[in-house]
PDB file of N, CA and C in Angstrom:
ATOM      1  N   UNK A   1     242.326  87.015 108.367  1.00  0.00           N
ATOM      2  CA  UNK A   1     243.271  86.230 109.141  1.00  0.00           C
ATOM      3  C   UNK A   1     243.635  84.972 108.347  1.00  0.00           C
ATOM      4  N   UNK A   2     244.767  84.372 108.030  1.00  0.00           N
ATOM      5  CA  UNK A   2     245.538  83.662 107.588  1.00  0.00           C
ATOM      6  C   UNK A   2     245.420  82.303 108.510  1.00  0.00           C
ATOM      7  N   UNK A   3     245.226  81.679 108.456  1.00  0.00           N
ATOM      8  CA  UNK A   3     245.161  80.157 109.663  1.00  0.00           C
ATOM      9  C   UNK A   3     246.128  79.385 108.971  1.00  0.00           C
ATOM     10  N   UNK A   4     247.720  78.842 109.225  1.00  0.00           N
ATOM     11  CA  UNK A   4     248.450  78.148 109.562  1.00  0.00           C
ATOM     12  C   UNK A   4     248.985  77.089 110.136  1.00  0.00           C
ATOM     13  N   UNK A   5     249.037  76.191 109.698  1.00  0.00           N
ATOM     14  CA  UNK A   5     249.362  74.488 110.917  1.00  0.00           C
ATOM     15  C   UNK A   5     250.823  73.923 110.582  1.00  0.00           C
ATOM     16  N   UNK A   6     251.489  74.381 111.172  1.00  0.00           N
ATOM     17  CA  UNK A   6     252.969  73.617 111.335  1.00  0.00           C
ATOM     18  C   UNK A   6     253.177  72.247 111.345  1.00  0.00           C
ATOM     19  N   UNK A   7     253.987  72.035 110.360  1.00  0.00           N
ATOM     20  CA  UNK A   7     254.377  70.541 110.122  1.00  0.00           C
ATOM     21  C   UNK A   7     255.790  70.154 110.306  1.00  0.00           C
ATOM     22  N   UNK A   8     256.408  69.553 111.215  1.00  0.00           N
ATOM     23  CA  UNK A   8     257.668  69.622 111.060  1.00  0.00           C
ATOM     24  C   UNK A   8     258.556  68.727 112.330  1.00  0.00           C
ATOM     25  N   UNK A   9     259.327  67.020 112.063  1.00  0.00           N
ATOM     26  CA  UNK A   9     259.505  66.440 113.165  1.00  0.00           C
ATOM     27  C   UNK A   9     260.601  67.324 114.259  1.00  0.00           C
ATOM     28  N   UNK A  10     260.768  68.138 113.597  1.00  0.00           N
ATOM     29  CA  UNK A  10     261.966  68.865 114.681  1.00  0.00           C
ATOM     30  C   UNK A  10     261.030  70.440 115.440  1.00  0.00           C
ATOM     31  N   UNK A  11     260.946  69.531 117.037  1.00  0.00           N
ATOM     32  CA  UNK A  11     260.445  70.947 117.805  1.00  0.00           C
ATOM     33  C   UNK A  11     261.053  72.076 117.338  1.00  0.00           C
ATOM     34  N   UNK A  12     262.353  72.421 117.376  1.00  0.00           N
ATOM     35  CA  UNK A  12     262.661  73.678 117.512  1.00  0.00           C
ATOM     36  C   UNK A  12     262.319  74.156 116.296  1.00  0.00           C
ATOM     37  N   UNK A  13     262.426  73.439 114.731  1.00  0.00           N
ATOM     38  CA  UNK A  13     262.586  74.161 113.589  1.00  0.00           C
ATOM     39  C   UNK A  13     260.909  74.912 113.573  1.00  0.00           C
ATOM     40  N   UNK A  14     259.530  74.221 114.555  1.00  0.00           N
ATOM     41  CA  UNK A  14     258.637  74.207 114.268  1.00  0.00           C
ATOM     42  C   UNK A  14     258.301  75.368 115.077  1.00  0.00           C
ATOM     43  N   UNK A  15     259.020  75.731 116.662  1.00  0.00           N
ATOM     44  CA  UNK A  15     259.196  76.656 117.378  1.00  0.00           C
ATOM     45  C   UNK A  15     259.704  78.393 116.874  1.00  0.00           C
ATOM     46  N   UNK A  16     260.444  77.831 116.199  1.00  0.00           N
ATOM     47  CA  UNK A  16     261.033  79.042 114.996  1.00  0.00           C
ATOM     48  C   UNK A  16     259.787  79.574 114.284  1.00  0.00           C
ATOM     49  N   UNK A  17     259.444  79.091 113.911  1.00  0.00           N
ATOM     50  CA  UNK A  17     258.399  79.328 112.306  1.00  0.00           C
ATOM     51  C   UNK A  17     257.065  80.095 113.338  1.00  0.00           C
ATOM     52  N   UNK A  18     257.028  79.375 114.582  1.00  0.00           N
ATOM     53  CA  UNK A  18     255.903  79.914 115.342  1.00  0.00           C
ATOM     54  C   UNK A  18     256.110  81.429 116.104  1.00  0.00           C
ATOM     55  N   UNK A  19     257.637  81.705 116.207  1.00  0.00           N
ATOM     56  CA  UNK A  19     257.425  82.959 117.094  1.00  0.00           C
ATOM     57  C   UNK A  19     257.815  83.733 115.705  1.00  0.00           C
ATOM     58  N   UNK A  20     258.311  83.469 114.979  1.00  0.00           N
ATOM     59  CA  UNK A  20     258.021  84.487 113.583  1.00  0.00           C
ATOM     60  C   UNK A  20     256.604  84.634 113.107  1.00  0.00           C
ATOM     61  N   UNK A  21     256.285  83.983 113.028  1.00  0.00           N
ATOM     62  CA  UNK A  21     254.223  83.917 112.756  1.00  0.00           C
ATOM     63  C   UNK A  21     253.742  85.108 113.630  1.00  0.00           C
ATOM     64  N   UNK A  22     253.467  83.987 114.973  1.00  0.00           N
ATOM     65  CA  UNK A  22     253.358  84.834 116.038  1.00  0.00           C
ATOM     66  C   UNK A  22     253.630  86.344 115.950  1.00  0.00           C
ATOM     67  N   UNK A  23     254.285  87.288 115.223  1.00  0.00           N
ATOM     68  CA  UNK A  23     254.879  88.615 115.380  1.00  0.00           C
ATOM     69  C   UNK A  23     253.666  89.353 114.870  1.00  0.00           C
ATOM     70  N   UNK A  24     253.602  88.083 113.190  1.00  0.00           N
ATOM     71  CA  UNK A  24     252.304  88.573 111.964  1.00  0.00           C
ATOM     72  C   UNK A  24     250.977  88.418 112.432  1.00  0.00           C
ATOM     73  N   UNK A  25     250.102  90.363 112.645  1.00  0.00           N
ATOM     74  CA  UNK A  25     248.986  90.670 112.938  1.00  0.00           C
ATOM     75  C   UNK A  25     248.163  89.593 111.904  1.00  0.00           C
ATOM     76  N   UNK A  26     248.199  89.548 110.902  1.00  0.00           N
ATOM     77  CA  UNK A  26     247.117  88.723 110.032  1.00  0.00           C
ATOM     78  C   UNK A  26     247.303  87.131 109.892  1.00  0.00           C
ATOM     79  N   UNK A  27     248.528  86.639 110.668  1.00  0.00           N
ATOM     80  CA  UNK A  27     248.444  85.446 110.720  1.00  0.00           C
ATOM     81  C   UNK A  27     248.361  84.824 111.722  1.00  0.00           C
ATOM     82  N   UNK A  28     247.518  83.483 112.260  1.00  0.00           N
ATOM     83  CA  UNK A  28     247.240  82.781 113.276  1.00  0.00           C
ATOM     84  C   UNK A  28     247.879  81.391 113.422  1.00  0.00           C
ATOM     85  N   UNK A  29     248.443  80.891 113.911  1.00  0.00           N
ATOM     86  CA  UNK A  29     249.111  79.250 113.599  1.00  0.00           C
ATOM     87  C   UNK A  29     247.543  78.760 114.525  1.00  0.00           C
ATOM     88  N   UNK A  30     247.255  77.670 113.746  1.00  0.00           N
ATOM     89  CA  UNK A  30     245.801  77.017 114.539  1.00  0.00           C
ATOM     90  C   UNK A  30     246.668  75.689 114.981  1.00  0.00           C
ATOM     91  N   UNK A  31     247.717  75.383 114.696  1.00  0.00           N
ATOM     92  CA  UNK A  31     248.502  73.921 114.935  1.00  0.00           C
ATOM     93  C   UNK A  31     249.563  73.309 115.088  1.00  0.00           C
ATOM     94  N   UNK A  32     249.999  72.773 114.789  1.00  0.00           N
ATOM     95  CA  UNK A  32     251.267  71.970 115.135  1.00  0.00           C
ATOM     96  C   UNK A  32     251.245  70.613 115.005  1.00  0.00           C
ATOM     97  N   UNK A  33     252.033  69.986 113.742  1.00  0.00           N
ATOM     98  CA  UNK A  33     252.248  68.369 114.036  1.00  0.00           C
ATOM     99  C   UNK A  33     253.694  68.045 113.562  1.00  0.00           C
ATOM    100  N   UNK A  34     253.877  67.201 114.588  1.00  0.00           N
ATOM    101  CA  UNK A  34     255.087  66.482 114.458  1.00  0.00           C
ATOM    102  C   UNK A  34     255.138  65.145 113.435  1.00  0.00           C
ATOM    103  N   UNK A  35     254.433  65.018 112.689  1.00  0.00           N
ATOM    104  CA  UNK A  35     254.461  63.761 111.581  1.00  0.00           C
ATOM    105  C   UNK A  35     253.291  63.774 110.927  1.00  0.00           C
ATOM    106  N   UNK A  36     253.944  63.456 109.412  1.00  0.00           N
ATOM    107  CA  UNK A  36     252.657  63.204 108.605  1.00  0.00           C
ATOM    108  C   UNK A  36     251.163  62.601 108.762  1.00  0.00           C
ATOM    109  N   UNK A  37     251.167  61.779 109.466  1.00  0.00           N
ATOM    110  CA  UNK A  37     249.809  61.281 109.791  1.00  0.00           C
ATOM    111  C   UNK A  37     249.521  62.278 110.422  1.00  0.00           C
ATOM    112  N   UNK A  38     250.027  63.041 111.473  1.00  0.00           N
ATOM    113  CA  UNK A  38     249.206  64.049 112.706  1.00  0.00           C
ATOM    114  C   UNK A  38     248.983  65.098 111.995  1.00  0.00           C
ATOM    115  N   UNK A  39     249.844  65.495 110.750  1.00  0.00           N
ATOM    116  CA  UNK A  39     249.651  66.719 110.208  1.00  0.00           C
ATOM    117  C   UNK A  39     248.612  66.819 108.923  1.00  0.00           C
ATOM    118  N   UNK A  40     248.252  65.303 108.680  1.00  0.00           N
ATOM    119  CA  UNK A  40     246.428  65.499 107.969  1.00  0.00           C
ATOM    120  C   UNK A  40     245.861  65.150 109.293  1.00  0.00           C
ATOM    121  N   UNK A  41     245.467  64.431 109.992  1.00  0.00           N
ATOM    122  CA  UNK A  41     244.465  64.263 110.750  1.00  0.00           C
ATOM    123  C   UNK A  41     244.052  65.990 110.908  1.00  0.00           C
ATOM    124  N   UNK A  42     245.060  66.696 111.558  1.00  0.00           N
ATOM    125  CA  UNK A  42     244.883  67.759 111.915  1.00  0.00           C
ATOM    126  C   UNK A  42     244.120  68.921 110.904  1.00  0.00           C
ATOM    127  N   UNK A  43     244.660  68.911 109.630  1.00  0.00           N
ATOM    128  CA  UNK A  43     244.415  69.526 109.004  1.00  0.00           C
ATOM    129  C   UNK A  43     243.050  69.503 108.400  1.00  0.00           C
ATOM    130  N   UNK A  44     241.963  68.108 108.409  1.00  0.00           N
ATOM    131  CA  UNK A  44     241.145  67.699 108.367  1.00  0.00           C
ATOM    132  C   UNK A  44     240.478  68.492 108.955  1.00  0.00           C
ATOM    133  N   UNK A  45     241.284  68.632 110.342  1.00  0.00           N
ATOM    134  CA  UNK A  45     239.843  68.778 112.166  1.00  0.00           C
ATOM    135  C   UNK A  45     239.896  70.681 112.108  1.00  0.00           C
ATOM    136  N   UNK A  46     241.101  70.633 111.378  1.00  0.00           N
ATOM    137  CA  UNK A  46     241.626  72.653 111.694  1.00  0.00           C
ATOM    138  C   UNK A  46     241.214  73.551 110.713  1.00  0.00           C
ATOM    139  N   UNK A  47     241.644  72.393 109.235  1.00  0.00           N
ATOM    140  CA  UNK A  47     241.200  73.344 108.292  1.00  0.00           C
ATOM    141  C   UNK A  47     241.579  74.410 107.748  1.00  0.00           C
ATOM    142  N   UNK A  48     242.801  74.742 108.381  1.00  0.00           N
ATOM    143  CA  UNK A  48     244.020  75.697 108.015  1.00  0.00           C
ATOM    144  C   UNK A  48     244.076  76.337 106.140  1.00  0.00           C
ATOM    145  N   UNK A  49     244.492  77.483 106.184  1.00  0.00           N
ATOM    146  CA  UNK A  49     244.618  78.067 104.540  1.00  0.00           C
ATOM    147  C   UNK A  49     245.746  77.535 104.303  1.00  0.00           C
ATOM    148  N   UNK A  50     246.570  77.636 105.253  1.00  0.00           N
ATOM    149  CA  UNK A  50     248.206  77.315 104.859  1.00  0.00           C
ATOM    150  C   UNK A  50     248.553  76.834 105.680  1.00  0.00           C
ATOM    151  N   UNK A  51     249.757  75.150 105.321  1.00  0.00           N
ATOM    152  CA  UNK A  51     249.955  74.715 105.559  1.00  0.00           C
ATOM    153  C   UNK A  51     251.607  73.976 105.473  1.00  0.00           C
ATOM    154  N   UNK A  52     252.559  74.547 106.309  1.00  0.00           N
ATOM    155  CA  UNK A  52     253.809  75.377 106.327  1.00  0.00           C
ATOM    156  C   UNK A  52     254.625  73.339 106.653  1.00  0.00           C
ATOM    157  N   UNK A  53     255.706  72.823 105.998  1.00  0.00           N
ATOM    158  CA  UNK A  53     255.680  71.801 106.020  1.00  0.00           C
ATOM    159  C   UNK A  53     257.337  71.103 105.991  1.00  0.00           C
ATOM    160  N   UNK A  54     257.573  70.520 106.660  1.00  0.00           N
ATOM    161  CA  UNK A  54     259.127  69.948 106.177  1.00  0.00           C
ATOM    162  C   UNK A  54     258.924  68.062 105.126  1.00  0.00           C
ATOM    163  N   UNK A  55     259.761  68.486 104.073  1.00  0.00           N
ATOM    164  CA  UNK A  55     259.084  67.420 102.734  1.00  0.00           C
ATOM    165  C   UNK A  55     259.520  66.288 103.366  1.00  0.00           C
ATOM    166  N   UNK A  56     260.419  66.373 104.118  1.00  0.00           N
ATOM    167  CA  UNK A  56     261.428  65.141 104.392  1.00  0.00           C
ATOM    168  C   UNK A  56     260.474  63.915 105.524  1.00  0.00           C
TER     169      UNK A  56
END
């Protein structure tokens, strides 16, 4: 299983990425953050393999 944490200030773009995930048997989204600080804290506490991200 693949563990995943969404990074991205726009709900929907982050909503997208999740029901496409969501479809993939071997992948799990463990997260979701709406801003850089939330998206290390998180990644710290989650620990995710991959970590799916908007640069901006």
């Amino acid at each position: 299983m693949i563990r995943v944490l969404l990074a991205d200030d726009q709900v929907l773009v982050r909503g997208g990425f999740r029901a496409l995930l969501d479809c993939q048997p071997d992948i799990e989204v463990v997260g979701e953050a709406d801003d850089g600080e939330q998206a290390v804290e998180l990644t710290c506490r989650l620990v995710p393999d991959v970590v799916l991200m908007d640069i901006r």
